[in-house]
N, C-alpha and C. Protein backbone atom coordinates (compact mmCIF):
# COMPACT_ATOMS: atom_id res chain seq x y z
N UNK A 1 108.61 118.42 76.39
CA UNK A 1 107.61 119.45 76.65
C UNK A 1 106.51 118.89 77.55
N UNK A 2 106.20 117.60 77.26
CA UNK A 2 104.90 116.97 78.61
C UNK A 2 105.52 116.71 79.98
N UNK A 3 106.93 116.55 79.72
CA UNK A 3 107.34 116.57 81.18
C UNK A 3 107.24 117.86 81.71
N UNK A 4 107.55 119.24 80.98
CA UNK A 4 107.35 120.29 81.82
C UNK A 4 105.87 120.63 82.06
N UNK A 5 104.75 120.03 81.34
CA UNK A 5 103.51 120.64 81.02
C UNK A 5 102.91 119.50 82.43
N UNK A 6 103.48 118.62 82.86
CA UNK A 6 103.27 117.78 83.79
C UNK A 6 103.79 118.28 85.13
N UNK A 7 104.66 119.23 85.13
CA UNK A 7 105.32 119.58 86.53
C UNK A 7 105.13 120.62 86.67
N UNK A 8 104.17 121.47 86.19
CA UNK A 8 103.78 122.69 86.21
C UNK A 8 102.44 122.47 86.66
N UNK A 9 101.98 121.46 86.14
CA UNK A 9 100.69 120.78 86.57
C UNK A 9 100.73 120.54 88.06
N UNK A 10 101.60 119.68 88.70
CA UNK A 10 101.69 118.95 89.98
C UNK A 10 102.02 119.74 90.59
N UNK A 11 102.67 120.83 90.41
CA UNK A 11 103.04 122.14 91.08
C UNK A 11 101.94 123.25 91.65
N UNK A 12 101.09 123.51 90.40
CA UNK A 12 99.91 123.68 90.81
C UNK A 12 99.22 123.52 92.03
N UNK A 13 98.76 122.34 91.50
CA UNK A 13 98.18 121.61 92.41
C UNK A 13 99.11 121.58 93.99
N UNK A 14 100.10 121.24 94.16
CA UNK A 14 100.24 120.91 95.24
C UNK A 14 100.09 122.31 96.32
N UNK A 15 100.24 123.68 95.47
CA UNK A 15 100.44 124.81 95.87
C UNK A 15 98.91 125.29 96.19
N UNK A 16 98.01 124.66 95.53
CA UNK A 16 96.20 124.51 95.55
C UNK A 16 95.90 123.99 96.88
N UNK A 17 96.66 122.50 96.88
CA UNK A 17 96.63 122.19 98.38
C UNK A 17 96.93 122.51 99.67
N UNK A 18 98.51 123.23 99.56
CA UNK A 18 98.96 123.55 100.52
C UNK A 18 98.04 124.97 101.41
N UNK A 19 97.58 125.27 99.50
CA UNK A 19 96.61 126.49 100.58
C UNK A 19 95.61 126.62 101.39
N UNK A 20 95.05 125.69 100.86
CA UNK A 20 93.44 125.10 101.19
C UNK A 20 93.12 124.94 102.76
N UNK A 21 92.50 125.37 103.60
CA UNK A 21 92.71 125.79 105.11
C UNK A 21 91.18 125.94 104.94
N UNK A 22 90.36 125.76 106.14
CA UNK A 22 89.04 125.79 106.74
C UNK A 22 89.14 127.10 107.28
N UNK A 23 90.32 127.04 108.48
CA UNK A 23 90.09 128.40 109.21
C UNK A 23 91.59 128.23 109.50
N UNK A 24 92.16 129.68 109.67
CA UNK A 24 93.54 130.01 110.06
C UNK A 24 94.62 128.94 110.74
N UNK A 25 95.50 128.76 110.86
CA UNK A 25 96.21 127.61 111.42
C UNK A 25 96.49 128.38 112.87
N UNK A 26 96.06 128.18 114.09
CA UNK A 26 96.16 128.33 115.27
C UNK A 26 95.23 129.34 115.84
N UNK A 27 93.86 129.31 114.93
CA UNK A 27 92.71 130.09 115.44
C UNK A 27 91.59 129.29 115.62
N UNK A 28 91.43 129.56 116.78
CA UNK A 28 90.27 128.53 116.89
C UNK A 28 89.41 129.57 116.93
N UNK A 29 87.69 129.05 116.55
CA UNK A 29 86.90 130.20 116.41
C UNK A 29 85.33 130.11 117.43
N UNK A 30 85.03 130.49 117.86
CA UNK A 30 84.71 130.65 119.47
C UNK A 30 83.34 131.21 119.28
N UNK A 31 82.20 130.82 119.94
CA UNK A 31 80.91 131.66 119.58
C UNK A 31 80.51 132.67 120.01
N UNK A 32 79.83 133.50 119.42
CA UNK A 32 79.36 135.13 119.78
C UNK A 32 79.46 135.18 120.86
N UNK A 33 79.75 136.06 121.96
CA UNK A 33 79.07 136.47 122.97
C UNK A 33 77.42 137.22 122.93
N UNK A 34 76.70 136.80 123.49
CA UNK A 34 75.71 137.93 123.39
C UNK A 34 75.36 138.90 124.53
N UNK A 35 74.98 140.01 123.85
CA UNK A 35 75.06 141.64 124.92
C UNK A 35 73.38 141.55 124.79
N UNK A 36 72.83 141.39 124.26
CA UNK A 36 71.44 141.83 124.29
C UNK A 36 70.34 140.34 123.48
N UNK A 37 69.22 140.35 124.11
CA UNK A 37 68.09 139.30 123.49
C UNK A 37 68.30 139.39 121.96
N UNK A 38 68.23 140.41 121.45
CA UNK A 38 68.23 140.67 119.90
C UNK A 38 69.41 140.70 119.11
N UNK A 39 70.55 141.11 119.63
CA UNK A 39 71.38 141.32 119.38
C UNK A 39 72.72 140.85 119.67
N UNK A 40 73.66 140.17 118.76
CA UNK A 40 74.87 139.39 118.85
C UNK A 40 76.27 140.49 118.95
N UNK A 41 76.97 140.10 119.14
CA UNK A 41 78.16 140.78 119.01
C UNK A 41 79.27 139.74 118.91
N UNK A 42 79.80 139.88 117.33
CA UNK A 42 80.98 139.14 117.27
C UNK A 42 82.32 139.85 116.20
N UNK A 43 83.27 139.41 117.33
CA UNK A 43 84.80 140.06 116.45
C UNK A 43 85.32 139.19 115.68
N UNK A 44 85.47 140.12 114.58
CA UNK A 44 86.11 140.20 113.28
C UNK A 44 87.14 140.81 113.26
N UNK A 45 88.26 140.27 112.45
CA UNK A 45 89.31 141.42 112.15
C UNK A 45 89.61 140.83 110.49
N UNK A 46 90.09 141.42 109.67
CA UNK A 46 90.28 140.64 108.76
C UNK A 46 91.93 140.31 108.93
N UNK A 47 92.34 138.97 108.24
CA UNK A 47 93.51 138.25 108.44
C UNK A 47 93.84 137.56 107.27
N UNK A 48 95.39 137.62 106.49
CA UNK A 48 95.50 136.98 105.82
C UNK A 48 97.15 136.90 106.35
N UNK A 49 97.41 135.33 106.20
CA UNK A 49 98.80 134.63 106.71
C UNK A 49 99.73 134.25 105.87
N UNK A 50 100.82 134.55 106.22
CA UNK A 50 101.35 134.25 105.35
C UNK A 50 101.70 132.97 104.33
N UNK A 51 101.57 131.86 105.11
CA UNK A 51 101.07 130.78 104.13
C UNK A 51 100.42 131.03 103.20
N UNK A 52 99.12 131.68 103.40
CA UNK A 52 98.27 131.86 102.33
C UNK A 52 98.75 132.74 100.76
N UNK A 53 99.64 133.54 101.74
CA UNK A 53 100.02 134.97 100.55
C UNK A 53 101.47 133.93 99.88
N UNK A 54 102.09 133.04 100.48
CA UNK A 54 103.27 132.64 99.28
C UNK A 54 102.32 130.94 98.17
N UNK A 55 101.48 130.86 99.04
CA UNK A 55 100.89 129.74 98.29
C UNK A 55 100.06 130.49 97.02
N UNK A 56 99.31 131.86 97.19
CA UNK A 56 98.58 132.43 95.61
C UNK A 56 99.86 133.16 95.21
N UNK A 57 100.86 133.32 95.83
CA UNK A 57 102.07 133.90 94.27
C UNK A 57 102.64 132.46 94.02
N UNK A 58 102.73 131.52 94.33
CA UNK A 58 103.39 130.47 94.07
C UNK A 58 102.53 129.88 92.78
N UNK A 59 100.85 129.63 92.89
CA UNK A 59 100.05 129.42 92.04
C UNK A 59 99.93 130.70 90.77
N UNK A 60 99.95 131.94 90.98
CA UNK A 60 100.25 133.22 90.18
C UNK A 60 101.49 132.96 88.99
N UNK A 61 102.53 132.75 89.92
CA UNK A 61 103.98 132.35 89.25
C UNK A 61 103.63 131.65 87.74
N UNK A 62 103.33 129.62 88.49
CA UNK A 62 102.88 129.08 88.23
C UNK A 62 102.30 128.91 86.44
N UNK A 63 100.85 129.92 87.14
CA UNK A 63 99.91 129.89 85.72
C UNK A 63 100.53 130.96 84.47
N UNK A 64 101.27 132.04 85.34
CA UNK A 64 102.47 132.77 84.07
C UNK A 64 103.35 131.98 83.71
N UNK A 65 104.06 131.34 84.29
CA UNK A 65 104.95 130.49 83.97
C UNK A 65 104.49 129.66 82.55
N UNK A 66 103.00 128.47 82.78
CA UNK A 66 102.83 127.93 82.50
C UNK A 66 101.83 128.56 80.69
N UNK A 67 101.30 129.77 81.07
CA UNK A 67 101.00 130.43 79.93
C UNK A 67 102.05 130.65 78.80
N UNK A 68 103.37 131.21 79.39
CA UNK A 68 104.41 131.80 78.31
C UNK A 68 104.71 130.60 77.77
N UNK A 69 105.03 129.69 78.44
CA UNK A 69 105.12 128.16 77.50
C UNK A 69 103.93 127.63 76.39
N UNK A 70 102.73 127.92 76.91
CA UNK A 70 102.14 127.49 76.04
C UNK A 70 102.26 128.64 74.57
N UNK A 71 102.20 130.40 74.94
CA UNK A 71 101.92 130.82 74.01
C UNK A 71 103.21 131.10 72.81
N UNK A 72 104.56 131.24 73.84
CA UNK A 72 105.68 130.96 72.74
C UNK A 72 106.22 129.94 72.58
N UNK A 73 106.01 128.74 73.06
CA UNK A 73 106.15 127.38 72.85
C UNK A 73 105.10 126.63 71.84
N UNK A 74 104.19 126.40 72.73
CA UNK A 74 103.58 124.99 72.17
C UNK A 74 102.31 125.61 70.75
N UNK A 75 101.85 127.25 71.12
CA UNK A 75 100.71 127.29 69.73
C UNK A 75 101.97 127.41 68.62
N UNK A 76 102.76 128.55 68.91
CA UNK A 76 103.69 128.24 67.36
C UNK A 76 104.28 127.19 66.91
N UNK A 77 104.41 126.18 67.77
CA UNK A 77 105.04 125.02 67.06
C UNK A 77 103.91 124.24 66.52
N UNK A 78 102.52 124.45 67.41
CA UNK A 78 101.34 123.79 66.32
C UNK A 78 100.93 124.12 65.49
N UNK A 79 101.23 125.70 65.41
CA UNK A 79 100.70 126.11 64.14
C UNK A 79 101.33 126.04 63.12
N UNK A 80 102.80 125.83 63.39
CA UNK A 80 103.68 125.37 62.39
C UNK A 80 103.64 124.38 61.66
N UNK A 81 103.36 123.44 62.68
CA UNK A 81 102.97 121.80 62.33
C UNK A 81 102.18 121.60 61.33
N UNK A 82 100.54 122.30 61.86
CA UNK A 82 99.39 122.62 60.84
C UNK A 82 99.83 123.17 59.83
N UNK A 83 100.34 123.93 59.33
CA UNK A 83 100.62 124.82 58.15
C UNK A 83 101.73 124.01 57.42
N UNK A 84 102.47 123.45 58.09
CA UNK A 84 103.17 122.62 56.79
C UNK A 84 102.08 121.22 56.33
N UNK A 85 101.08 120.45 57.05
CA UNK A 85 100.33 119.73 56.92
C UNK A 85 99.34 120.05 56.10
N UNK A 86 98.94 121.70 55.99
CA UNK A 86 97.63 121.77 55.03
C UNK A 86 98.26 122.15 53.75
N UNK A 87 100.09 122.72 53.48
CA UNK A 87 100.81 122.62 52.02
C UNK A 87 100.63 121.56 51.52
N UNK A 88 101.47 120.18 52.41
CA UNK A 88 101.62 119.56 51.85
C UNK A 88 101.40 117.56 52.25
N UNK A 89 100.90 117.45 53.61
CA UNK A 89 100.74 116.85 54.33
C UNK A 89 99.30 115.95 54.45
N UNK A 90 99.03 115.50 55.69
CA UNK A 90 97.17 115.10 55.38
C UNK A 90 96.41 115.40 55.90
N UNK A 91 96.59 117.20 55.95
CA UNK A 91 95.16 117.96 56.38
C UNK A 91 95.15 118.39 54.57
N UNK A 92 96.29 118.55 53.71
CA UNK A 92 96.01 118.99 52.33
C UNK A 92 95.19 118.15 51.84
N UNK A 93 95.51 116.64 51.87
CA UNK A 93 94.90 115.59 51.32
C UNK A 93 93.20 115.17 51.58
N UNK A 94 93.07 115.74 53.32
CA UNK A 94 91.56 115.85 53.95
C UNK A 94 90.72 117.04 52.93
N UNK A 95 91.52 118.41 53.10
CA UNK A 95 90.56 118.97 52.34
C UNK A 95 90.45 119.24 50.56
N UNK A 96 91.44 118.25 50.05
CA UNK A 96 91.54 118.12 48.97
C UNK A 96 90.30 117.11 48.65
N UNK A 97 90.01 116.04 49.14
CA UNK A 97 89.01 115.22 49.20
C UNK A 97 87.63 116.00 49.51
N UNK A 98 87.84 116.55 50.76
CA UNK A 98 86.25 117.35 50.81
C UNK A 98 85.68 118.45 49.75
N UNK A 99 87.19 119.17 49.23
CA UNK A 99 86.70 120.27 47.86
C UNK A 99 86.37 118.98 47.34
N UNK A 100 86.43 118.19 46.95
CA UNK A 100 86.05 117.42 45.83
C UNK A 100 84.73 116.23 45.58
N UNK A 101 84.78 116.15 47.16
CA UNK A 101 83.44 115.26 47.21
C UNK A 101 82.00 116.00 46.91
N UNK A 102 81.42 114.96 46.67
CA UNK A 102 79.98 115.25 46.62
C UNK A 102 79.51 115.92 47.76
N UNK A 103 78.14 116.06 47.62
CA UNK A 103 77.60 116.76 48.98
C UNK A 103 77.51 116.10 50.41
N UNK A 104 77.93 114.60 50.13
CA UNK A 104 77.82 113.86 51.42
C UNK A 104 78.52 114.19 52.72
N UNK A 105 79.37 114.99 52.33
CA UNK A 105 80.34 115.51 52.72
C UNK A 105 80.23 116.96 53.35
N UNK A 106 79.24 117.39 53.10
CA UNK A 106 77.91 118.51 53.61
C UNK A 106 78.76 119.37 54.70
N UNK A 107 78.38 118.29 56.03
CA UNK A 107 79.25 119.22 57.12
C UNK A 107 80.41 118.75 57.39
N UNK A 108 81.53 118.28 57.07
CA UNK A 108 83.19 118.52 56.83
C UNK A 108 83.18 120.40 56.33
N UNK A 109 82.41 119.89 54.79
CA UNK A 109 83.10 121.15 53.93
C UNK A 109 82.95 122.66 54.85
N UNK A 110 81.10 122.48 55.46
CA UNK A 110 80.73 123.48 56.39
C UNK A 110 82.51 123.79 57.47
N UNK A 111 82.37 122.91 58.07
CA UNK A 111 83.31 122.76 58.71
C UNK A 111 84.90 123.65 58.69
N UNK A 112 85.22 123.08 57.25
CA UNK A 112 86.46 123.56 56.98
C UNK A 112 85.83 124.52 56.16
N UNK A 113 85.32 125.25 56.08
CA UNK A 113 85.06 126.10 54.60
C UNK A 113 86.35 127.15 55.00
N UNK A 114 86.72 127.73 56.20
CA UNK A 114 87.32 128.96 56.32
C UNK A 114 88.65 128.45 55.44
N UNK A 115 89.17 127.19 55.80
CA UNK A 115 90.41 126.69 54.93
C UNK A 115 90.73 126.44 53.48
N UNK A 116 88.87 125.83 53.58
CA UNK A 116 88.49 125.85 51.65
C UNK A 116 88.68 127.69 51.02
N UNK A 117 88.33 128.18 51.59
CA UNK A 117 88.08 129.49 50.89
C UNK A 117 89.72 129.97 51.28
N UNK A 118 90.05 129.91 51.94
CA UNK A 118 91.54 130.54 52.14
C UNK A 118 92.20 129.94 51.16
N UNK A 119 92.41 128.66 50.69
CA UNK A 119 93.58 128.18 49.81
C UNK A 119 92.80 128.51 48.21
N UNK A 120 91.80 129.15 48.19
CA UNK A 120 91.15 129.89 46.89
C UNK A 120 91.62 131.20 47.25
N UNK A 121 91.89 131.45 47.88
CA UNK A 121 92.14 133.40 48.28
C UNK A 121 90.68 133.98 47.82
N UNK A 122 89.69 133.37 48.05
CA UNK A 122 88.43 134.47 48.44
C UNK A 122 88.21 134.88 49.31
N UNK A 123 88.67 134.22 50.59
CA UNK A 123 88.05 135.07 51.71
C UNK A 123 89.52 135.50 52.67
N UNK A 124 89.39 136.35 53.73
CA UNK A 124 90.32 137.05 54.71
C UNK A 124 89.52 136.86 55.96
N UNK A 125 89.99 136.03 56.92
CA UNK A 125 89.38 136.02 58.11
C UNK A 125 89.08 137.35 58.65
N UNK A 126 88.30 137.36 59.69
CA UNK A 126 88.01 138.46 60.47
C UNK A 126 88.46 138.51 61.42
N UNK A 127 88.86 139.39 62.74
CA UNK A 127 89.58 138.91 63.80
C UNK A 127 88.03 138.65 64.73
N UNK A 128 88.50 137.93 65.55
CA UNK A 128 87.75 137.30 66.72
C UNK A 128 87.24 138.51 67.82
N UNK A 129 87.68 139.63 67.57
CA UNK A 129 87.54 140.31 68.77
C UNK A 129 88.51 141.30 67.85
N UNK A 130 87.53 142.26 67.76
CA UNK A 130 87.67 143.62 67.05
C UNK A 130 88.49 144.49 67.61
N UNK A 131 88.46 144.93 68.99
CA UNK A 131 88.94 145.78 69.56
C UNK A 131 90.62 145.48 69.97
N UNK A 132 90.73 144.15 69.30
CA UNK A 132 92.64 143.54 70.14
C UNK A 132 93.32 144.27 68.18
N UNK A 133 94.37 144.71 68.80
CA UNK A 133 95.22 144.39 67.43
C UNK A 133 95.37 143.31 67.04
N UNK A 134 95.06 143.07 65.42
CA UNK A 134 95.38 142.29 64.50
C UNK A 134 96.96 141.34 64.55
N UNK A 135 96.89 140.11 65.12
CA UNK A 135 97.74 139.11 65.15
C UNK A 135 97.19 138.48 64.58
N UNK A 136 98.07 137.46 64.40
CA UNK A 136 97.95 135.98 64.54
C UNK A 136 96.99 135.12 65.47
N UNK A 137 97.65 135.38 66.58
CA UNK A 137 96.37 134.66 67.65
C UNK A 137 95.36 135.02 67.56
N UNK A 138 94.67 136.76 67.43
CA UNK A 138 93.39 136.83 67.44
C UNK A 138 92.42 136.50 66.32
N UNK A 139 91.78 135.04 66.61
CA UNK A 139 91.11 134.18 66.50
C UNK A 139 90.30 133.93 66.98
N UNK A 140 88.71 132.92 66.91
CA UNK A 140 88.02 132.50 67.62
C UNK A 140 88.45 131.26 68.19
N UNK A 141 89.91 130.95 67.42
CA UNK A 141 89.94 129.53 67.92
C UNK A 141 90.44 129.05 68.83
N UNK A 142 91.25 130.67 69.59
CA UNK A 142 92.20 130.65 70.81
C UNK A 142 91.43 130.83 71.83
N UNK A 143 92.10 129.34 72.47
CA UNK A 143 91.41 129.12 73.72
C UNK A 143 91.49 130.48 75.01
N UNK A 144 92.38 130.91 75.00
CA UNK A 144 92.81 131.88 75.76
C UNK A 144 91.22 133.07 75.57
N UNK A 145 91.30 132.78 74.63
CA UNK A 145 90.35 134.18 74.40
C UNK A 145 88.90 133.40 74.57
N UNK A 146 88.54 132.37 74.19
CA UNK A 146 87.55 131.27 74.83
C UNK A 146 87.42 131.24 76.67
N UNK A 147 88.14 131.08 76.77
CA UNK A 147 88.42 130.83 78.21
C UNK A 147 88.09 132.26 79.11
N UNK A 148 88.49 133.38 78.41
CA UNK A 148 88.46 134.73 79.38
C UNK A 148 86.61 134.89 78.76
N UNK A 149 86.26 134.60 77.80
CA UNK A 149 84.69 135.11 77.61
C UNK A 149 84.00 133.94 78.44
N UNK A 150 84.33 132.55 78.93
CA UNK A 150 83.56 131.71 79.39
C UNK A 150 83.33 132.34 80.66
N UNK A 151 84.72 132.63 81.40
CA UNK A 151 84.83 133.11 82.45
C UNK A 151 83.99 134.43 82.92
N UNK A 152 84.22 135.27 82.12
CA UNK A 152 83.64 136.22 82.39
C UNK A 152 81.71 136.20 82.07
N UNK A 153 81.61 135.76 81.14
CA UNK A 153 80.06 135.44 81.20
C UNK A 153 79.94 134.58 83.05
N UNK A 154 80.35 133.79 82.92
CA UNK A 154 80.30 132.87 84.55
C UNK A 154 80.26 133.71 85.41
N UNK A 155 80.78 134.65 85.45
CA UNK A 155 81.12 135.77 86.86
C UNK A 155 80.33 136.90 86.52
N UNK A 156 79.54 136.91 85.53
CA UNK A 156 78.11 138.15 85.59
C UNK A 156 77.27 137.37 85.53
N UNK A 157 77.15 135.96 85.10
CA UNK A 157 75.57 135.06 85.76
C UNK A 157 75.84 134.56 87.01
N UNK A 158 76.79 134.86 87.72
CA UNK A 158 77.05 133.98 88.98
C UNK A 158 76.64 135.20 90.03
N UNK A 159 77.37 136.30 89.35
CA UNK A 159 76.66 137.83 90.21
C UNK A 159 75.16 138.06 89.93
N UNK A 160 74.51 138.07 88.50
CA UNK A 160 73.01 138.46 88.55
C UNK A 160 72.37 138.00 89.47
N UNK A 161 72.59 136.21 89.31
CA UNK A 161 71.88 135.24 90.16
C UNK A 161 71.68 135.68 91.85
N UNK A 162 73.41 135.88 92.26
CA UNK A 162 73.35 136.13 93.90
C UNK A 162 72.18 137.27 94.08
N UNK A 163 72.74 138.53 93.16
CA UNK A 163 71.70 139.41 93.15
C UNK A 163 70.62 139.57 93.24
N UNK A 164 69.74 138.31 92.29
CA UNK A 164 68.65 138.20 92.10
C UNK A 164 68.08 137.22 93.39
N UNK A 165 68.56 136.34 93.79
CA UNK A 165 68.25 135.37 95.19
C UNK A 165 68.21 136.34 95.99
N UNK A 166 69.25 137.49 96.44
CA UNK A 166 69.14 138.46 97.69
C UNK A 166 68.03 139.33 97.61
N UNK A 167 67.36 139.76 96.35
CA UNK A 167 66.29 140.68 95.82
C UNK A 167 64.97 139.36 96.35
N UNK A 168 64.84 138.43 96.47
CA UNK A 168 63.97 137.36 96.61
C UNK A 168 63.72 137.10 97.75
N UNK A 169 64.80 137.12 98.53
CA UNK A 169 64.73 136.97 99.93
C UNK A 169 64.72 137.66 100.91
N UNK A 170 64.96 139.14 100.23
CA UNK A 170 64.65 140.02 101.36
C UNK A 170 63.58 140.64 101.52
């Protein structure tokens, strides 16, 4: 599995590289003409090449590719792993020790409490995100779902900000 999680990687990447271009491959880019003291005049057309368009489905491919592996591959086999480890294994034995220690032990128990209280059957997790149907994955602990709120917070402070600099400067 690290050999494929490694060549999916380098694949990536090399498809990151291949795209990566300053300016078009056989455009050179030439300065304004000017028509008037005040005023520039320069052509635009918009352009996208085809290099560019098989290198983002190649990276597209890629990160699907590399998702379905992780999500029917590698979380169920960890979560499998985990779950026979907290029956009978030495995450049982970790929190068998922390139910049992003294308070020194303070923030472990904090820590694990969701596991302490689950193998008491007092508590029922909540899902992570209300609005997804009730799985398995929906969790706070899935990165996937970590990853799309990091992102997306990033891309409404990355927009306020521009917003707010262009409101500043004009």
């Amino acid at each position: 599995m690290r050999t494929a999680t490694r060549t999916v990687s380098i694949a990536v990447l090399l498809a990151l590289a291949a795209a990566h271009t300053h300016s078009a491959p056989g455009v050179r880019l030439r300065p304004a003409r000017r028509v008037a003291h005040t005023r520039m005049l320069v052509e635009y057309g918009p352009e996208i090449h085809p290099e560019q368009l098989y290198a983002f489905g190649a990276v597209t491919g890629m990160t699907a590719v590399g998702y379905q592996i992780w999500e029917k591959v590698l979380v169920p086999q960890k979560r499998l792993e985990l779950s026979r480890s907290k029956r009978g294994g030495e995450v049982k034995q970790l929190l068998d020790e922390i139910q049992d220690a003294p308070s020194e032990r303070a923030l472990e128990r904090w820590f694990f409490s969701d596991w302490l209280e689950a193998r008491n059957g007092t508590q029922v997790k909540k899902s992570a995100v209300p609005f997804l149907p009730k799985s398995k994955f929906n969790s706070g602990d899935n990165p996937v779902i970590g990853a799309v709120a990091a992102i997306m917070v990033i891309g409404i402070l990355s927009s306020s900000l521009k917003q707010a600099v262009h409101l500043l400067t004009s």
